[in-house]
N, C-alpha and C. Protein backbone atom coordinates (compact mmCIF):
# COMPACT_ATOMS: atom_id res chain seq x y z
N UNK A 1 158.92 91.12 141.65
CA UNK A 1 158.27 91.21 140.36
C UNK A 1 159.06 92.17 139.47
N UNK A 2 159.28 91.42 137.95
CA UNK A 2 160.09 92.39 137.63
C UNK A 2 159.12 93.97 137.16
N UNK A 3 159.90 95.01 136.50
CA UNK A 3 159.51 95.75 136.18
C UNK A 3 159.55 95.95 134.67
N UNK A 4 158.13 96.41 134.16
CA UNK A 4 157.85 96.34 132.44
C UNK A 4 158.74 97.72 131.70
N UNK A 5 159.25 97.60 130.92
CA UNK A 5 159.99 98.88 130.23
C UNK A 5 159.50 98.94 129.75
N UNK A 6 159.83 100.02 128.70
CA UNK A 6 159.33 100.74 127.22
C UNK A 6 159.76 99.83 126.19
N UNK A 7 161.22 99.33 126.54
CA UNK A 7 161.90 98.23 125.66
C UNK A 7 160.84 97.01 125.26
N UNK A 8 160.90 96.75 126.95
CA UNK A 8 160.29 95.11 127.04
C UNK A 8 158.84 95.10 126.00
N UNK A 9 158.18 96.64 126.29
CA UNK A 9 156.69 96.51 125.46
C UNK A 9 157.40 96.78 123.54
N UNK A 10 158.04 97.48 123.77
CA UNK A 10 158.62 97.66 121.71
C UNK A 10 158.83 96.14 121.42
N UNK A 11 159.77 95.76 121.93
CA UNK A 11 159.95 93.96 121.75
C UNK A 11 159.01 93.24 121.40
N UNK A 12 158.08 93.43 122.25
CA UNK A 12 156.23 92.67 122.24
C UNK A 12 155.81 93.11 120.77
N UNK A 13 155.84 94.26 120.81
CA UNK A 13 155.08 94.99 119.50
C UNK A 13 155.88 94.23 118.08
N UNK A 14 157.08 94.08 118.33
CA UNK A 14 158.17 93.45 116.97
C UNK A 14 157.37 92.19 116.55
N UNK A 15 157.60 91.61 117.90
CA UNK A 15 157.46 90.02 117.94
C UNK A 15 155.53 89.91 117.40
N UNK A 16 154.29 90.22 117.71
CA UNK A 16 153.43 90.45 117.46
C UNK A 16 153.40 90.90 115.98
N UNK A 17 154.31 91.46 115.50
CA UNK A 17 154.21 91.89 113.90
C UNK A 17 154.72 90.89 113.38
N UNK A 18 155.63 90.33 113.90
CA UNK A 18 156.34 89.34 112.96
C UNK A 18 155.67 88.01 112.90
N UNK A 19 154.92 87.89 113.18
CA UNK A 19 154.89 86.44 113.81
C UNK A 19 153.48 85.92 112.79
N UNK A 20 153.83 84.78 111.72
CA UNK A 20 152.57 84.43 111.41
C UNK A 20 151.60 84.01 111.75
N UNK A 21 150.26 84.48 111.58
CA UNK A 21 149.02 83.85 112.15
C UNK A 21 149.31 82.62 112.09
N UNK A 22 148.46 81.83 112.99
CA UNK A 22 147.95 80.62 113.22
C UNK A 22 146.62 80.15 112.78
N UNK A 23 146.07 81.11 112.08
CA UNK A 23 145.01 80.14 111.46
C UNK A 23 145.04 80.10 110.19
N UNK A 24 144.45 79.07 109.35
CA UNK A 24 144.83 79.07 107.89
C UNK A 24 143.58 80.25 107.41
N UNK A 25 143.47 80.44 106.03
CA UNK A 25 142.79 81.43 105.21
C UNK A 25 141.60 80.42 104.96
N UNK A 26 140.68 80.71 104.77
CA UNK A 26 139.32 80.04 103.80
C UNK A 26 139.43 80.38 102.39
N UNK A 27 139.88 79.32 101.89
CA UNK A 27 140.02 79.41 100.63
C UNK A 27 138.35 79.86 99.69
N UNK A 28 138.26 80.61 99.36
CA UNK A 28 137.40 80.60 98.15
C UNK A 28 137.16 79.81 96.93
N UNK A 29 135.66 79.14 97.14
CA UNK A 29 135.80 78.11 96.05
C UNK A 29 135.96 78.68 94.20
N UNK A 30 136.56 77.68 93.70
CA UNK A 30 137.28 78.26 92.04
C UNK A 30 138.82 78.26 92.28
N UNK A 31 139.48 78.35 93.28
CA UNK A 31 140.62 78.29 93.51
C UNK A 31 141.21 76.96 93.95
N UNK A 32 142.33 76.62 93.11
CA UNK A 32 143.09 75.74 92.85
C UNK A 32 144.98 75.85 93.26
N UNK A 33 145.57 74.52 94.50
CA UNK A 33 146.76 74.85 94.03
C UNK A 33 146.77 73.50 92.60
N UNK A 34 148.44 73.44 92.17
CA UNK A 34 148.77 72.79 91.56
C UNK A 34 148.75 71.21 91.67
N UNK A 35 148.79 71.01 92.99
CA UNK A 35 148.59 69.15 93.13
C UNK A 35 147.17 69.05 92.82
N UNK A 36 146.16 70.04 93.53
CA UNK A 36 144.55 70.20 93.31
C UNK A 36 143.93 69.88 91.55
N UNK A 37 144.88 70.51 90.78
CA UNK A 37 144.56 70.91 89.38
C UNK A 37 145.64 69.48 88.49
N UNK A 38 146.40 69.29 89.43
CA UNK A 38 146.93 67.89 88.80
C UNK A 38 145.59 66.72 89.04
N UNK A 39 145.42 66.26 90.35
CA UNK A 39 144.49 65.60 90.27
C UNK A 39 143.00 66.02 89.15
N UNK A 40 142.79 66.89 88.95
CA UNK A 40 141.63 67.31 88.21
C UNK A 40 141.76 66.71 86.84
N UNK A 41 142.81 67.19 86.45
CA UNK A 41 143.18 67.00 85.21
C UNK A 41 143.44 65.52 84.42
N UNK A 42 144.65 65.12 85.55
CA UNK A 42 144.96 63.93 85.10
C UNK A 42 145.99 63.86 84.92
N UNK A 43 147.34 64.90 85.04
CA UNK A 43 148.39 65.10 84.94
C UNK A 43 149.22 64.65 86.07
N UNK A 44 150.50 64.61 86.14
CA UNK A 44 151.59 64.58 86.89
C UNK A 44 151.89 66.20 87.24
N UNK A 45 152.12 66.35 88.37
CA UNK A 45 152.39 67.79 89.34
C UNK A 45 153.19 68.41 88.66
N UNK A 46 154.20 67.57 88.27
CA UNK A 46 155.41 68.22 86.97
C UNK A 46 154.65 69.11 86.01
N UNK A 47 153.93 68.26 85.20
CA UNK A 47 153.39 68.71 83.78
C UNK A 47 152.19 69.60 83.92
N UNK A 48 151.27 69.82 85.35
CA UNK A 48 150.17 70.25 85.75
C UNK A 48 151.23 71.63 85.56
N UNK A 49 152.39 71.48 86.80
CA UNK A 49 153.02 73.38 87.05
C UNK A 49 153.54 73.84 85.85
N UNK A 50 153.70 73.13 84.84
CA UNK A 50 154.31 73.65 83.43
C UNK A 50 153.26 74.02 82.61
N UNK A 51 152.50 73.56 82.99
CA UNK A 51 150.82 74.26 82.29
C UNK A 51 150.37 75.56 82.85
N UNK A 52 150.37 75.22 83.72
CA UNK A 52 149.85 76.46 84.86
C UNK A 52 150.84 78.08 84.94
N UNK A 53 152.17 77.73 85.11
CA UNK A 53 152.53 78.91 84.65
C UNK A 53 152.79 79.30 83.28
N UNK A 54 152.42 78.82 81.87
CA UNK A 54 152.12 78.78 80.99
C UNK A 54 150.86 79.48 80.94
N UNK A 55 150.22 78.97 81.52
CA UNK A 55 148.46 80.04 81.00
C UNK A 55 148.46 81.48 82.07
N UNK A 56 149.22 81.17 83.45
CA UNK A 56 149.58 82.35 84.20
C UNK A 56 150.38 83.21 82.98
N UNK A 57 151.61 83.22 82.48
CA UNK A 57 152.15 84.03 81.87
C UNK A 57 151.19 84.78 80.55
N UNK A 58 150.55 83.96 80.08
CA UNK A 58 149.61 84.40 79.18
C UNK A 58 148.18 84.78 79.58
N UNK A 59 148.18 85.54 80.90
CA UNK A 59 147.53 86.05 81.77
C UNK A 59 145.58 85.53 81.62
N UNK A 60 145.79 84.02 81.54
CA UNK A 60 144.58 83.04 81.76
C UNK A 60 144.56 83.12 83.29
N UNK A 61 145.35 82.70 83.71
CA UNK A 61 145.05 82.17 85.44
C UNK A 61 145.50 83.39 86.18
N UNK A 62 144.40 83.49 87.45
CA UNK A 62 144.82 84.67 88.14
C UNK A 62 145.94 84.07 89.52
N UNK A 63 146.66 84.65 90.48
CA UNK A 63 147.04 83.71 91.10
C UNK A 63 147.40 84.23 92.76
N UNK A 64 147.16 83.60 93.73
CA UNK A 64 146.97 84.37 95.29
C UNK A 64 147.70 83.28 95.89
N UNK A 65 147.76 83.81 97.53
CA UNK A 65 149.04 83.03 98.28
C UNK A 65 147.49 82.99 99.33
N UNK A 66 147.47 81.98 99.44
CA UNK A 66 146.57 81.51 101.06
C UNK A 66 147.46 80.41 101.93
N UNK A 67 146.96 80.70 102.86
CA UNK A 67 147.91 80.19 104.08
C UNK A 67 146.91 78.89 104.54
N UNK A 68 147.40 77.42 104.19
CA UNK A 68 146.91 76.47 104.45
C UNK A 68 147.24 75.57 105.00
N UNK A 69 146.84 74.50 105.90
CA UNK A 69 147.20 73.83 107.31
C UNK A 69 148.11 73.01 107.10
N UNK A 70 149.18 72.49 107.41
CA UNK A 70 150.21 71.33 106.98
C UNK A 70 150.54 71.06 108.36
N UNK A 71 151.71 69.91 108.22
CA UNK A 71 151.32 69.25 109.73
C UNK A 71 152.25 69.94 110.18
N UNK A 72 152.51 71.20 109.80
CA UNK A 72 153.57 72.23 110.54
C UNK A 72 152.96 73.29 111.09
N UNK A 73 151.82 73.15 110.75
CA UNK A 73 150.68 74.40 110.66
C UNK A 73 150.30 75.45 109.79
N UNK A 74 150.10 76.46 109.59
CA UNK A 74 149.34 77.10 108.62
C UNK A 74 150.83 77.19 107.50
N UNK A 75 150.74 77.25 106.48
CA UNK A 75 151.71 77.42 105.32
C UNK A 75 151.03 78.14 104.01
N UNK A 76 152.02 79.39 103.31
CA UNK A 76 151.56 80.11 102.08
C UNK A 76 151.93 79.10 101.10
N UNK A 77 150.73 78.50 100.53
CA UNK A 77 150.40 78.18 99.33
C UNK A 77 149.97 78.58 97.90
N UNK A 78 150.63 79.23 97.11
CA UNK A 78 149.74 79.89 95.98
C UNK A 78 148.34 78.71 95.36
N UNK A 79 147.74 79.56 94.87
CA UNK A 79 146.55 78.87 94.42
C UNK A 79 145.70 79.70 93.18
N UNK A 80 145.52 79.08 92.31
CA UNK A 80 145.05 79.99 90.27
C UNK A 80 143.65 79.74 90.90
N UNK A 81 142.82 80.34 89.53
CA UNK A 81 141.75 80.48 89.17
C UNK A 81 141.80 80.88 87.79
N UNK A 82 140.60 80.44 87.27
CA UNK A 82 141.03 80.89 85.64
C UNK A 82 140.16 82.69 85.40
N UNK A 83 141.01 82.94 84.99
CA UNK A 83 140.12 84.58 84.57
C UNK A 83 138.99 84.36 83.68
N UNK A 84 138.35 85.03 83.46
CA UNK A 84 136.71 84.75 82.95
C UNK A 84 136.93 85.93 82.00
């Protein structure tokens, strides 16, 4: 059996920090990504993200990174909300 170092456990500790979760975030409802707010709208994804960081820059939309399921597994997605 081998024997555990100090190394072998720092390594653990790296790898454990680095490593993205596996589960996605619960999005909070009001939050929107951009394909979400294309379909809403009626727009093309193009013309939806040219809107969107348009009212982002003119500090309408607020904007967060949630981590959501793809068939790769969890992935950072930004996602707006409009400021009130």
């Amino acid at each position: 059996m081998k024997k555990i170092t100090a190394e072998d456990l720092e390594n653990a500790a790296w790898l454990a920090t680095l490593q993205v979760p596996r589960t996605p975030d619960k999005v909070p409802p009001g939050w929107f990504t951009v394909l979400e707010l294309a379909e809403k709208i009626k727009k093309s994804r193009e013309q939806t993200s040219s809107l969107v960081s348009a009212a982002f820059k003119r500090g309408e939309l607020q904007k967060k990174t949630f981590r959501v399921m793809t068939g790769r597994g969890p992935f950072p997605v930004p996602h707006y909300k409009r400021v009130k």
